[in-house]
C-alpha atoms as a PDB file:
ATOM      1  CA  UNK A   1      60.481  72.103  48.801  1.00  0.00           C
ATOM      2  CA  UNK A   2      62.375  72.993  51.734  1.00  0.00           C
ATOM      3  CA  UNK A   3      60.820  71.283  54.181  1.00  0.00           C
ATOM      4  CA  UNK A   4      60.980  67.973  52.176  1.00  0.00           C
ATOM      5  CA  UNK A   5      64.928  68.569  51.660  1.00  0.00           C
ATOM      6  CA  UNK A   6      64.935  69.064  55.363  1.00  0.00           C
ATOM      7  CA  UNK A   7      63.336  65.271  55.374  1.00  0.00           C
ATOM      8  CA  UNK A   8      65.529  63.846  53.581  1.00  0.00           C
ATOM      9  CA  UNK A   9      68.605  64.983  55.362  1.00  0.00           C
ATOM     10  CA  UNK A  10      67.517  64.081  58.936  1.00  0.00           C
ATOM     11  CA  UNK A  11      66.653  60.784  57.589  1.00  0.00           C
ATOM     12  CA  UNK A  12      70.715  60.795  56.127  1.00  0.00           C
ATOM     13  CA  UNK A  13      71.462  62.057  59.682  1.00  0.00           C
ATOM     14  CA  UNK A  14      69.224  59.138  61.362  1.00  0.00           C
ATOM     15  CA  UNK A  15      71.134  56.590  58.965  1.00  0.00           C
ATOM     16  CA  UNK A  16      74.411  57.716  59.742  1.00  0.00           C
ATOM     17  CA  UNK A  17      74.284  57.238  63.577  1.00  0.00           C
ATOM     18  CA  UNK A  18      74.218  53.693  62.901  1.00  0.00           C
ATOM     19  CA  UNK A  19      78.157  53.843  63.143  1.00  0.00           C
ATOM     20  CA  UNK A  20      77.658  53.661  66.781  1.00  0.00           C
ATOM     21  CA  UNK A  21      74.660  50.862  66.140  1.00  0.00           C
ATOM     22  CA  UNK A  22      76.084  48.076  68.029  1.00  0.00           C
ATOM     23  CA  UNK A  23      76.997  49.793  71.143  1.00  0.00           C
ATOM     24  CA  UNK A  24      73.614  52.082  70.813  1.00  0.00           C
ATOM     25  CA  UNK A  25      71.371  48.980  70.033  1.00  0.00           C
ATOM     26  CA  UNK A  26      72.966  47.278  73.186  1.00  0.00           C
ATOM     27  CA  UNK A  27      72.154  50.416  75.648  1.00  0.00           C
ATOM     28  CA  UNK A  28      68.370  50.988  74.132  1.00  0.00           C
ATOM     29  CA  UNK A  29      68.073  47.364  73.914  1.00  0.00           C
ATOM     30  CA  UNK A  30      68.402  47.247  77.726  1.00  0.00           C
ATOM     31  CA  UNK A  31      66.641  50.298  78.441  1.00  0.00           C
ATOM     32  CA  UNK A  32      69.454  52.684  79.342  1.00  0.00           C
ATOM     33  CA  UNK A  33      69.343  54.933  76.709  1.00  0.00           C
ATOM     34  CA  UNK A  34      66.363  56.344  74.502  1.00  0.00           C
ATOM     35  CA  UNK A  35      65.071  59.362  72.068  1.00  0.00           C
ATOM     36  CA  UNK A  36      64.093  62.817  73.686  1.00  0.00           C
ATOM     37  CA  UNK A  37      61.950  64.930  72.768  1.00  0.00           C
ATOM     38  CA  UNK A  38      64.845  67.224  72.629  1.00  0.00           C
ATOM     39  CA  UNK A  39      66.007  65.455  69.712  1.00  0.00           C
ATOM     40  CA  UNK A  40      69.451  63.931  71.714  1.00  0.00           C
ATOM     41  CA  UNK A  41      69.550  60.962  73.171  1.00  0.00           C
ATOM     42  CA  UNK A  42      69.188  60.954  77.011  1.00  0.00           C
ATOM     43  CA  UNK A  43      70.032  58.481  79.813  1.00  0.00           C
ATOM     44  CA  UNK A  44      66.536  56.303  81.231  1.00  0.00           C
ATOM     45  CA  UNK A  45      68.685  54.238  83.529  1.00  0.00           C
ATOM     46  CA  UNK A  46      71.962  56.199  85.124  1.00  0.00           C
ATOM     47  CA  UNK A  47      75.020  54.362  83.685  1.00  0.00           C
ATOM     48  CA  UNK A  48      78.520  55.125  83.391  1.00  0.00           C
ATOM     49  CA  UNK A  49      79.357  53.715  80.341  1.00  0.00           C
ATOM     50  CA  UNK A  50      76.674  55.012  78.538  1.00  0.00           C
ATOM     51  CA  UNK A  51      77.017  58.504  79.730  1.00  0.00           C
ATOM     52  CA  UNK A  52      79.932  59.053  77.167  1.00  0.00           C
ATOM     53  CA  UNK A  53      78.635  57.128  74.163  1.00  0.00           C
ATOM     54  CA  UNK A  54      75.247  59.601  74.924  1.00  0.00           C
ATOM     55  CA  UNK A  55      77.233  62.660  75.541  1.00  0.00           C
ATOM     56  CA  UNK A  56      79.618  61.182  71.835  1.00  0.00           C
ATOM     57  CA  UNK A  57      76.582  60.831  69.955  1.00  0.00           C
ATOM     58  CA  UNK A  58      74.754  64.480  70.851  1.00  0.00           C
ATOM     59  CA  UNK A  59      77.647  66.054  70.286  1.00  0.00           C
ATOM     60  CA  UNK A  60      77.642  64.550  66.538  1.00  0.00           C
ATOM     61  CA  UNK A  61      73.994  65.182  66.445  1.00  0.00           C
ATOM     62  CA  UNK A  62      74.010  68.895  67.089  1.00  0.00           C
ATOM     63  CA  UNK A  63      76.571  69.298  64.426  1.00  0.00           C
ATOM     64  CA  UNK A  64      75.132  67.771  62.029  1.00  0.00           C
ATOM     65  CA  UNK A  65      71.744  69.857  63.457  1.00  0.00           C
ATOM     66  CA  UNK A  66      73.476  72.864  62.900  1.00  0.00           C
ATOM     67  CA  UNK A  67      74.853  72.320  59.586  1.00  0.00           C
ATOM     68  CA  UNK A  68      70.652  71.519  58.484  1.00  0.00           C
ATOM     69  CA  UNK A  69      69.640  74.715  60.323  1.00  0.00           C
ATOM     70  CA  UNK A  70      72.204  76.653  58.220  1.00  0.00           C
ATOM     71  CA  UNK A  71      71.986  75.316  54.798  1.00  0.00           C
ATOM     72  CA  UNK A  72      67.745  75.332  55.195  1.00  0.00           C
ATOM     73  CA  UNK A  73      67.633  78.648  57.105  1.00  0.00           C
ATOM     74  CA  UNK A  74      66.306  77.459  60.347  1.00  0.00           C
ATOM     75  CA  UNK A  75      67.133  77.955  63.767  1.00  0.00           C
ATOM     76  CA  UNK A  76      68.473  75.463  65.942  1.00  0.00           C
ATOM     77  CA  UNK A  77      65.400  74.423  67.965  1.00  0.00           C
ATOM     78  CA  UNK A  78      63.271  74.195  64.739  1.00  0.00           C
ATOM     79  CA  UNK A  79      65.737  71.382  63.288  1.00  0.00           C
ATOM     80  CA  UNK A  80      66.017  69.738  66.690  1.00  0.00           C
ATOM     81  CA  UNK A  81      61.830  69.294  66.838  1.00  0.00           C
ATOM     82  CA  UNK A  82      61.840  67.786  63.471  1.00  0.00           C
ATOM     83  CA  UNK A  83      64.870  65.676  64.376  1.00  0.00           C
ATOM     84  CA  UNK A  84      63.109  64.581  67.665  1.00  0.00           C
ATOM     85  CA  UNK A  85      59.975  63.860  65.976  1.00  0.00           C
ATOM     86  CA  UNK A  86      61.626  61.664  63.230  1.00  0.00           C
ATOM     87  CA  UNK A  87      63.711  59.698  66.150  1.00  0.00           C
ATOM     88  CA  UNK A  88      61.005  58.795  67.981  1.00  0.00           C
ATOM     89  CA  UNK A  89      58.691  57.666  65.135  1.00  0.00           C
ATOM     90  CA  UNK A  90      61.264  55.666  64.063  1.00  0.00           C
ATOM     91  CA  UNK A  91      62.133  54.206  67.783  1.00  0.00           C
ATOM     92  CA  UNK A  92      61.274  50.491  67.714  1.00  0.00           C
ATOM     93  CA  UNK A  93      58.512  49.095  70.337  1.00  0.00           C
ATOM     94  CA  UNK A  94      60.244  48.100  73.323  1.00  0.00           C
ATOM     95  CA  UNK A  95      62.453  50.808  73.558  1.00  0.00           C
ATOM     96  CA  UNK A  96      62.159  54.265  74.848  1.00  0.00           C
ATOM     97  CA  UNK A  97      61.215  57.439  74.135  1.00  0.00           C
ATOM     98  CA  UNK A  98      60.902  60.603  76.441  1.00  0.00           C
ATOM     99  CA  UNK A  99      57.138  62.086  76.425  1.00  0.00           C
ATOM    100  CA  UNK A 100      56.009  64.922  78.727  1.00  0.00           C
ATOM    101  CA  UNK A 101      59.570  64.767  80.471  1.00  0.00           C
ATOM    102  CA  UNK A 102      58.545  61.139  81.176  1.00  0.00           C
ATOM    103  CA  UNK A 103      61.019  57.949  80.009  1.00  0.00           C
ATOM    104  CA  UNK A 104      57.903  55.445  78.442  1.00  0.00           C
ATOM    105  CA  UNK A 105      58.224  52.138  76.385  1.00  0.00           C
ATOM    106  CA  UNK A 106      57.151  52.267  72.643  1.00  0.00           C
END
């Protein structure tokens, strides 16, 4: 039951980053940004601007990480793997995902 609670609240999680959708659609739309497997967004292409929207947007992230790993008694890392593996089955094709510590297109 837990696990499917979890679910549901990354996918909440997932749905609420798309505040930021315009300016995070423009950076993975040209390849600058994309999902880890750390569960954060991290930089493909080095870019200025879109170091602080990343660094924005993980910070909101790992809160909202936290607060899962709390109220579901998990740790941290646990929430992040599930969080990581949700992002980046969700990633469209075309954009990118990080795989073995490798940026690749979907």
């Amino acid at each position: 039951m837990k696990k499917i609670q979890l679910i549901t609240l990354l996918t909440a999680v997932c749905l609420s980053i798309s505040a930021w959708a315009l300016s995070l659609d423009e950076a993975k739309n040209q390849g600058i940004v994309g999902e880890a497997s750390s569960g954060y967004l991290g930089m493909v292409v080095q870019n200025a601007d879109a170091e602080s929207l990343i660094n924005e947007i993980n910070m909101k992230r790992k809160a909202q990480y936290l607060k899962l790993a709390e109220k579901n008694g998990l740790t941290l890392s646990q929430v992040e793997a599930l969080a990581a593996k949700k992002a980046i089955e969700k990633t469209q094709n075309g954009h990118y995902v990080e795989s073995n510590g490798q940026w690749l297109k979907k």
